[in-house]
Protein backbone atom coordinates (compact mmCIF):
# COMPACT_ATOMS: atom_id res chain seq x y z
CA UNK A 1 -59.19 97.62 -138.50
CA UNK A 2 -60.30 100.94 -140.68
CA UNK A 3 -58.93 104.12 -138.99
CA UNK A 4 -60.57 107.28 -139.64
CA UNK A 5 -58.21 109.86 -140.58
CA UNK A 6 -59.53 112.83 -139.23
CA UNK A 7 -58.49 114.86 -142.52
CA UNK A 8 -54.91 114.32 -141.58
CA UNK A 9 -54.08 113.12 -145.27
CA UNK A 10 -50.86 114.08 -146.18
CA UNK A 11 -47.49 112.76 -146.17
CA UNK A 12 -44.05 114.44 -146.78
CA UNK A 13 -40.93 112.54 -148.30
CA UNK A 14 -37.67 113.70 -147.19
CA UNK A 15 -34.15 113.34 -148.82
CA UNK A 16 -35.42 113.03 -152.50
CA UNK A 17 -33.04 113.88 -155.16
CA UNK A 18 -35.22 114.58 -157.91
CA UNK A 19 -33.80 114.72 -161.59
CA UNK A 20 -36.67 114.94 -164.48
CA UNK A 21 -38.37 112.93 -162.20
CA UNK A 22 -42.70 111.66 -163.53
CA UNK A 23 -44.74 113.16 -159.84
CA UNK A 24 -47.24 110.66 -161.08
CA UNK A 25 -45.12 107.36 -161.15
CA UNK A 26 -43.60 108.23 -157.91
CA UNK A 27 -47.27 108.85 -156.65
CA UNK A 28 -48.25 105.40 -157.97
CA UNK A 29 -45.18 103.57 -156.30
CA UNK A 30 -46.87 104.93 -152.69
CA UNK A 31 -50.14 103.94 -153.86
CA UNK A 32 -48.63 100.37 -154.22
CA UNK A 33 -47.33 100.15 -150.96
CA UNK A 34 -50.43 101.64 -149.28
CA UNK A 35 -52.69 98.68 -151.20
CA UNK A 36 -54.31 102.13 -152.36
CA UNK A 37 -55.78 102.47 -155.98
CA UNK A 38 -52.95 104.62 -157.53
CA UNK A 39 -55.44 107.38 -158.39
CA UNK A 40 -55.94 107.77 -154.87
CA UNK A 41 -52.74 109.21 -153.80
CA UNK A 42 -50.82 112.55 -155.50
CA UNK A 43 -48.13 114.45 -154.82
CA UNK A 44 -49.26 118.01 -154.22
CA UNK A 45 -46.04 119.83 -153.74
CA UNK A 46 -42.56 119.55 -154.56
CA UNK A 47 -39.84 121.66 -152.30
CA UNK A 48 -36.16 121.30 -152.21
CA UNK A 49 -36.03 119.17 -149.39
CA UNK A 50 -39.11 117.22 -149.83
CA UNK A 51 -42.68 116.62 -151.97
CA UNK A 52 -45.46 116.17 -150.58
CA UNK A 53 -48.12 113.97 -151.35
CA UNK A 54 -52.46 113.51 -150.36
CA UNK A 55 -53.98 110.68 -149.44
CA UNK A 56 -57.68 111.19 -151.18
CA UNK A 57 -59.25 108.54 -148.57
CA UNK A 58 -61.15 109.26 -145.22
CA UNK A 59 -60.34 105.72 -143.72
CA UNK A 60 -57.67 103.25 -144.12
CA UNK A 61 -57.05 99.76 -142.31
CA UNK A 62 -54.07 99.88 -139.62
CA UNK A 63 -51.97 97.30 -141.83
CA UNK A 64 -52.03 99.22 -144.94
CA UNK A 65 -49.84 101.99 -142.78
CA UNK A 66 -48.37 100.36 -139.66
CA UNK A 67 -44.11 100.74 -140.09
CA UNK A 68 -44.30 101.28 -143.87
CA UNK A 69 -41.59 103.69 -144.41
CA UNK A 70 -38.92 101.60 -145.32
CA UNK A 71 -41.13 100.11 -147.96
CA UNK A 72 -42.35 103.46 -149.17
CA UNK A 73 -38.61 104.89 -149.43
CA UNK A 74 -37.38 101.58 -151.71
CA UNK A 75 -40.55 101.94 -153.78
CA UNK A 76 -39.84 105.26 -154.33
CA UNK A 77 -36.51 105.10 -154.71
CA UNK A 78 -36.67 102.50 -157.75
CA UNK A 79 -38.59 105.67 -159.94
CA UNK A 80 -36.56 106.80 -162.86
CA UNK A 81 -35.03 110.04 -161.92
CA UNK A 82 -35.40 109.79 -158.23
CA UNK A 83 -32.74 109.25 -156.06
CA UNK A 84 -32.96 108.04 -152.08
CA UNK A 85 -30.00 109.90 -149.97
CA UNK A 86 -29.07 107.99 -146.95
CA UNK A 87 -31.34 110.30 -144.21
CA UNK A 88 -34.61 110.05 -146.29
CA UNK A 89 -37.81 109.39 -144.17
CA UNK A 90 -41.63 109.82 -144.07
CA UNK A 91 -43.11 112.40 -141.90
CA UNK A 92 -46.84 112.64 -141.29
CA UNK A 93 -49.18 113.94 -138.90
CA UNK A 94 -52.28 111.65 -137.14
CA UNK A 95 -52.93 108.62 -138.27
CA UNK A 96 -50.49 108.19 -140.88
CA UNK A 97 -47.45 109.12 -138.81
CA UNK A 98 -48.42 105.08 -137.69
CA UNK A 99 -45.92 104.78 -141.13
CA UNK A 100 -42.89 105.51 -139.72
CA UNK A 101 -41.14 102.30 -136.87
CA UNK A 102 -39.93 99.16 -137.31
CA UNK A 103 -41.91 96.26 -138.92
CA UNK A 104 -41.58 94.92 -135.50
CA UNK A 105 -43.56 98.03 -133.94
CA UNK A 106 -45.93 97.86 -136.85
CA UNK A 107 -46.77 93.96 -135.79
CA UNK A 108 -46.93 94.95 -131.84
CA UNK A 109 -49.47 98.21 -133.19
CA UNK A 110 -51.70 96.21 -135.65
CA UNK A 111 -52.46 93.31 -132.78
CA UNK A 112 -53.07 95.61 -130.28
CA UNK A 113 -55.37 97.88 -132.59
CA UNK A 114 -56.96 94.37 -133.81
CA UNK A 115 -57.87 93.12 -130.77
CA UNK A 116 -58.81 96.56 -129.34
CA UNK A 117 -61.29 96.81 -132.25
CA UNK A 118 -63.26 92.97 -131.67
CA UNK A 119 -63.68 94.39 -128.29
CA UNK A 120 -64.91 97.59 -129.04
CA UNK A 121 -67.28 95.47 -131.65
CA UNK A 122 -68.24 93.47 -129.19
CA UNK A 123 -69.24 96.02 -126.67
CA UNK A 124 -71.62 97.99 -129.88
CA UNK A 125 -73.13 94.86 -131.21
CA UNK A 126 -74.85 94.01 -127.52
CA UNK A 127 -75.96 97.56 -127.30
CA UNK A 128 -79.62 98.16 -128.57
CA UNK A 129 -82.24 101.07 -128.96
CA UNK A 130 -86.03 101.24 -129.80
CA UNK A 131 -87.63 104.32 -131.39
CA UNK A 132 -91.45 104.36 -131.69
CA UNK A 133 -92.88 106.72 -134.47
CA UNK A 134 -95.68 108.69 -135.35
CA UNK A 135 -97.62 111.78 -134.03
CA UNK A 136 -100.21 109.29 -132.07
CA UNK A 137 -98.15 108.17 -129.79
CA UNK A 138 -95.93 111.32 -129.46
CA UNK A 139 -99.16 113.39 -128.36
CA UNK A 140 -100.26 110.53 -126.14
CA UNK A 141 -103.09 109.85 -128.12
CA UNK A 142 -102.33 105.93 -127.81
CA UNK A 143 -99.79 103.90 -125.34
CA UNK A 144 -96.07 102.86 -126.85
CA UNK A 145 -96.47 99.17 -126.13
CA UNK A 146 -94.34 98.18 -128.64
CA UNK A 147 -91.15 99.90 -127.16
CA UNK A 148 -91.35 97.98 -123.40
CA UNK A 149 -91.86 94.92 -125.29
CA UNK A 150 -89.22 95.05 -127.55
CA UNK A 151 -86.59 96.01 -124.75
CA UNK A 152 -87.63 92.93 -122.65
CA UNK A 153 -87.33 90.79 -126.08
CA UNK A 154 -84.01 91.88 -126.54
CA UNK A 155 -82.87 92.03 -122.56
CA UNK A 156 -83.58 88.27 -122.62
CA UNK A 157 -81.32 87.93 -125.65
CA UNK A 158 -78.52 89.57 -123.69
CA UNK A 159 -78.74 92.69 -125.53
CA UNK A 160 -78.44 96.04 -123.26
CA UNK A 161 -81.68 97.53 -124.44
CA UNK A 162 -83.16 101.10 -124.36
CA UNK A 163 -85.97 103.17 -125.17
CA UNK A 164 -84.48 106.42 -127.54
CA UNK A 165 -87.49 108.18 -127.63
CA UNK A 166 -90.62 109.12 -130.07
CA UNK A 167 -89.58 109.89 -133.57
CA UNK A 168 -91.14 112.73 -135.80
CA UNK A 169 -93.01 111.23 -139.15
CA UNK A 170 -90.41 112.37 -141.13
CA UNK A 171 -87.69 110.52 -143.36
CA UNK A 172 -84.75 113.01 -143.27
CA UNK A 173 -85.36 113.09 -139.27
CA UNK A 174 -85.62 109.40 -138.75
CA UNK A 175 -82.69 108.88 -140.85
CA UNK A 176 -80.71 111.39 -138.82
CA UNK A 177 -81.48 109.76 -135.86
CA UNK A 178 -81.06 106.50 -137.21
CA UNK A 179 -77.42 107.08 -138.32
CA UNK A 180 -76.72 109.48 -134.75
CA UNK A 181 -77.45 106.08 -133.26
CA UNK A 182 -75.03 104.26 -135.20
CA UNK A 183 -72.39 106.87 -134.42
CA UNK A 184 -73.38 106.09 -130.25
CA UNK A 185 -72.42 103.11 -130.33
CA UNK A 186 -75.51 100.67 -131.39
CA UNK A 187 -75.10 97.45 -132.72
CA UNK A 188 -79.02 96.96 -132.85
CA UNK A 189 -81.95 100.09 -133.59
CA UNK A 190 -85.23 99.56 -133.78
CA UNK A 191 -88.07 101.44 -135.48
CA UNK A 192 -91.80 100.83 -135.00
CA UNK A 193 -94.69 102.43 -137.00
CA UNK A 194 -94.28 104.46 -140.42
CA UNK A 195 -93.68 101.34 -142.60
CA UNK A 196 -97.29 101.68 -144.38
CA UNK A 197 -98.98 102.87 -147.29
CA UNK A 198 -99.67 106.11 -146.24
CA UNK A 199 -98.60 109.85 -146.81
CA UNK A 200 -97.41 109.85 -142.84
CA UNK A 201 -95.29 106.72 -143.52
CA UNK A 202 -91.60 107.48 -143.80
CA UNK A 203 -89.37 104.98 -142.18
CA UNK A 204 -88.56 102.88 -145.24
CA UNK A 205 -87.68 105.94 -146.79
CA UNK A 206 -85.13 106.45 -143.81
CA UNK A 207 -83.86 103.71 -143.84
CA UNK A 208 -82.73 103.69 -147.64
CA UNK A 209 -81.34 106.54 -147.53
CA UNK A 210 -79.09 105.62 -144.50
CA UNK A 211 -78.79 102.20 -146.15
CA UNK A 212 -79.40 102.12 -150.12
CA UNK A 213 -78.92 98.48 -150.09
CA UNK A 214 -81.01 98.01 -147.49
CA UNK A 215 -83.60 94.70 -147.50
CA UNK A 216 -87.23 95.93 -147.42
CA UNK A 217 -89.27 92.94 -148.91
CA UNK A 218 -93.46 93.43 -149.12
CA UNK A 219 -95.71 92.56 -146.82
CA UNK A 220 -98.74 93.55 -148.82
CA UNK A 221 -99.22 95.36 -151.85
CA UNK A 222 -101.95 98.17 -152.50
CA UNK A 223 -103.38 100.20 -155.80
CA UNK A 224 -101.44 103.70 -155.06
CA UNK A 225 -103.88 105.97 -155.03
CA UNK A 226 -107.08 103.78 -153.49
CA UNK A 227 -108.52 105.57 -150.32
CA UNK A 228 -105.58 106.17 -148.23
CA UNK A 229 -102.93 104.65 -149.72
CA UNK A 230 -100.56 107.29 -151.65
CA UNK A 231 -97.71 104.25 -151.86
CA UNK A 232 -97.77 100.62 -153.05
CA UNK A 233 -98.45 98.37 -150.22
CA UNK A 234 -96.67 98.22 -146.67
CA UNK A 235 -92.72 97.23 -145.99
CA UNK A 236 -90.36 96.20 -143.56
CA UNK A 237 -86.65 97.14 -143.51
CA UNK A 238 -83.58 95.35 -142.35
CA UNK A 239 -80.10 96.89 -143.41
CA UNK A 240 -76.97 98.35 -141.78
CA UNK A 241 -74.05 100.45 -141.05
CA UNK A 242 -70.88 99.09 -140.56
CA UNK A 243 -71.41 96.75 -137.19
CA UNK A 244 -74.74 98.44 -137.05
CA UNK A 245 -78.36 96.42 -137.59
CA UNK A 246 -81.09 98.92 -138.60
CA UNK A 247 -84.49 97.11 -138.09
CA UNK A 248 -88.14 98.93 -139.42
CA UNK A 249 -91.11 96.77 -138.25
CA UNK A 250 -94.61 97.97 -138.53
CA UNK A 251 -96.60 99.51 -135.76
CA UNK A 252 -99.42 97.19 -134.61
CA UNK A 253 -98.55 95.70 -131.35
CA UNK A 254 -99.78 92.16 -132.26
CA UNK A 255 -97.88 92.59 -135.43
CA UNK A 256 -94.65 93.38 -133.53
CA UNK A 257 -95.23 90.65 -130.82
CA UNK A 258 -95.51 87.77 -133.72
CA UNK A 259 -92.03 89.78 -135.33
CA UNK A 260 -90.23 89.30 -132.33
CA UNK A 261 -90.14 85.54 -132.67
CA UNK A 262 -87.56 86.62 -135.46
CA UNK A 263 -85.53 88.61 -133.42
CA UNK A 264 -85.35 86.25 -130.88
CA UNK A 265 -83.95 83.59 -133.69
CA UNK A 266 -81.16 85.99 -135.29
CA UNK A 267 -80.44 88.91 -132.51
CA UNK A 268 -77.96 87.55 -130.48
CA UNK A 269 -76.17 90.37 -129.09
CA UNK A 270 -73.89 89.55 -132.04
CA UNK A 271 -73.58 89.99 -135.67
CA UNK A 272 -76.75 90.02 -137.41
CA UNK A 273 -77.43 88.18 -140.69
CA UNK A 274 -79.62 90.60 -142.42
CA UNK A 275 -80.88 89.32 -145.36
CA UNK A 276 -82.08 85.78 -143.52
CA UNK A 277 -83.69 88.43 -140.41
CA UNK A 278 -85.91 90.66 -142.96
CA UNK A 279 -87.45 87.04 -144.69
CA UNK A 280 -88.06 85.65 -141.54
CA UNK A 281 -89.63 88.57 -140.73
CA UNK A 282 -91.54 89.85 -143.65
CA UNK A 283 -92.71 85.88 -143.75
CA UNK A 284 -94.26 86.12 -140.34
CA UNK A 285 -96.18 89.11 -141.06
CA UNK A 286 -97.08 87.76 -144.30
CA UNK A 287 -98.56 84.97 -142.88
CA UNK A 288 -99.99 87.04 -139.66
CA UNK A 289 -102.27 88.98 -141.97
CA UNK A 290 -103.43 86.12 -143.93
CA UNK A 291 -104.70 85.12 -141.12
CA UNK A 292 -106.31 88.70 -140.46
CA UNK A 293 -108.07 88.37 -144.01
CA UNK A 294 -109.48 85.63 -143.44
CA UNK A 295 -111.36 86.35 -140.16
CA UNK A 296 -112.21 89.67 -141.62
């Protein structure tokens, strides 16, 4: 379970007798016991009763910490020109103070954390949101069907769905909102609309930069530059943040309705497979405008 450490990175060794002593193999020795890469952790400060040393990480898993001090102090302790003195101990502050206790604490604090953590996964990965996009819908100029839809879709698949409003055609907005959803709590958010060829069209663009691995496969591919199309063709996006599922789909109602036979085959209320979720999709609409072509 990754803990975030809330900038409380240091950690203080007392009862060190130091005697030409290398900072940086003593710093590696706590890096070792941490499972931290050894240019990760320094010592900062060296006092007569104590050095102190920073941990240059912002998260760190329960059982890289939980009751490590005895483990620390004999790491330590093996350093040419360092010497242990029988009340030597680890003090820290927030997380980290989880070092200190017995191995047998440690094992009581990691289960607890562990299984307090699958629940808390649990509880975000059934939790879903819908945004709709673009300034036709937010001035009323056409009716959000999409959003209604999409909540029963998801209600039926045990998700606890809601509507999170009418995004701005803007990436850096969208993105904000897409990771302030993440942060709530959502295992599951939605965009509609913005995933075309136009110079309104931003919610790939949000979703990469929340995601930069994220899957956005073609649908159909344009001549940039050809009447309205400033871009290359028209995407969808699936990727993620941490439990999170971010989901771009396009903003045509029928186009949505055919897309949610996808959702209904990988979201669950459970971990998402994203990869497998954008083909499906992406095939479906593939396939759904085929179809459009040819009665055009």
């Amino acid at each position: 379970m990754q803990l975030n450490l809330l900038e409380k990175t240091e950690l203080k060794i007392y009862g060190l007798e130091l005697k030409a002593a290398n900072l940086t193999v003593v710093a590696a020795a706590v890096a070792k016991v941490l499972a931290i890469p050894s240019g990760k952790v320094l010592v900062v400060d060296v006092r007569d009763d104590h050095i102190c040393l920073d941990l240059l990480a912002k998260t760190i898993d329960i059982r890289q910490i939980a009751g490590k001090e005895k483990a620390i102090l004999a790491a330590v302790g093996k350093v040419n020109g360092v010497e242990i003195t029988p009340g030597a101990y680890v003090d820290s502050a927030g997380i980290l103070g989880l070092i200190g206790g017995s191995e047998e604490e440690a094992a009581g604090i990691v289960a607890r954390a562990e299984a307090m953590g699958s629940e808390i996964e649990r509880a975000v990965l059934g939790r879903a949101i819908i945004f709709a996009t673009g300034f036709e819908v937010a001035k009323g100029m056409i009716e959000d069907t999409n959003s209604p839809y999409l909540i029963g879709v998801l209600v039926e698949q045990g998700y606890r769905a809601e509507f999170g409003g009418i995004l701005e055609d803007n990436a850096e907005i969208i993105a904000h909102r897409l990771r302030d959803a993440a942060d709530r709590g959502f295992g599951l958010v939605i965009t509609t609309g913005g995933v075309g060829a136009e110079d309104k069209d931003f919610s790939i663009e949000a979703l990469t930069k929340v995601d930069p691995a994220a899957v956005t496969p073609w649908i159909v591919k344009f001549q940039a530059g050809t009447g309205r199309h400033v871009k290359d063709g028209v995407r969808i996006g699936v990727g993620g943040c941490g439990p999170t599922t971010f989901v771009s789909l396009p903003g045509p109602n029928d186009e949505v309705v055919v897309a949610g036979a996808a959702l209904r085959r990988h979201c669950m209320a459970g971990p998402v497979d994203r990869q497998s979720l954008a083909a499906d999709i992406a095939a479906i609409l593939r396939e759904k405008l085929r179809h459009k072509k040819w009665h055009h």
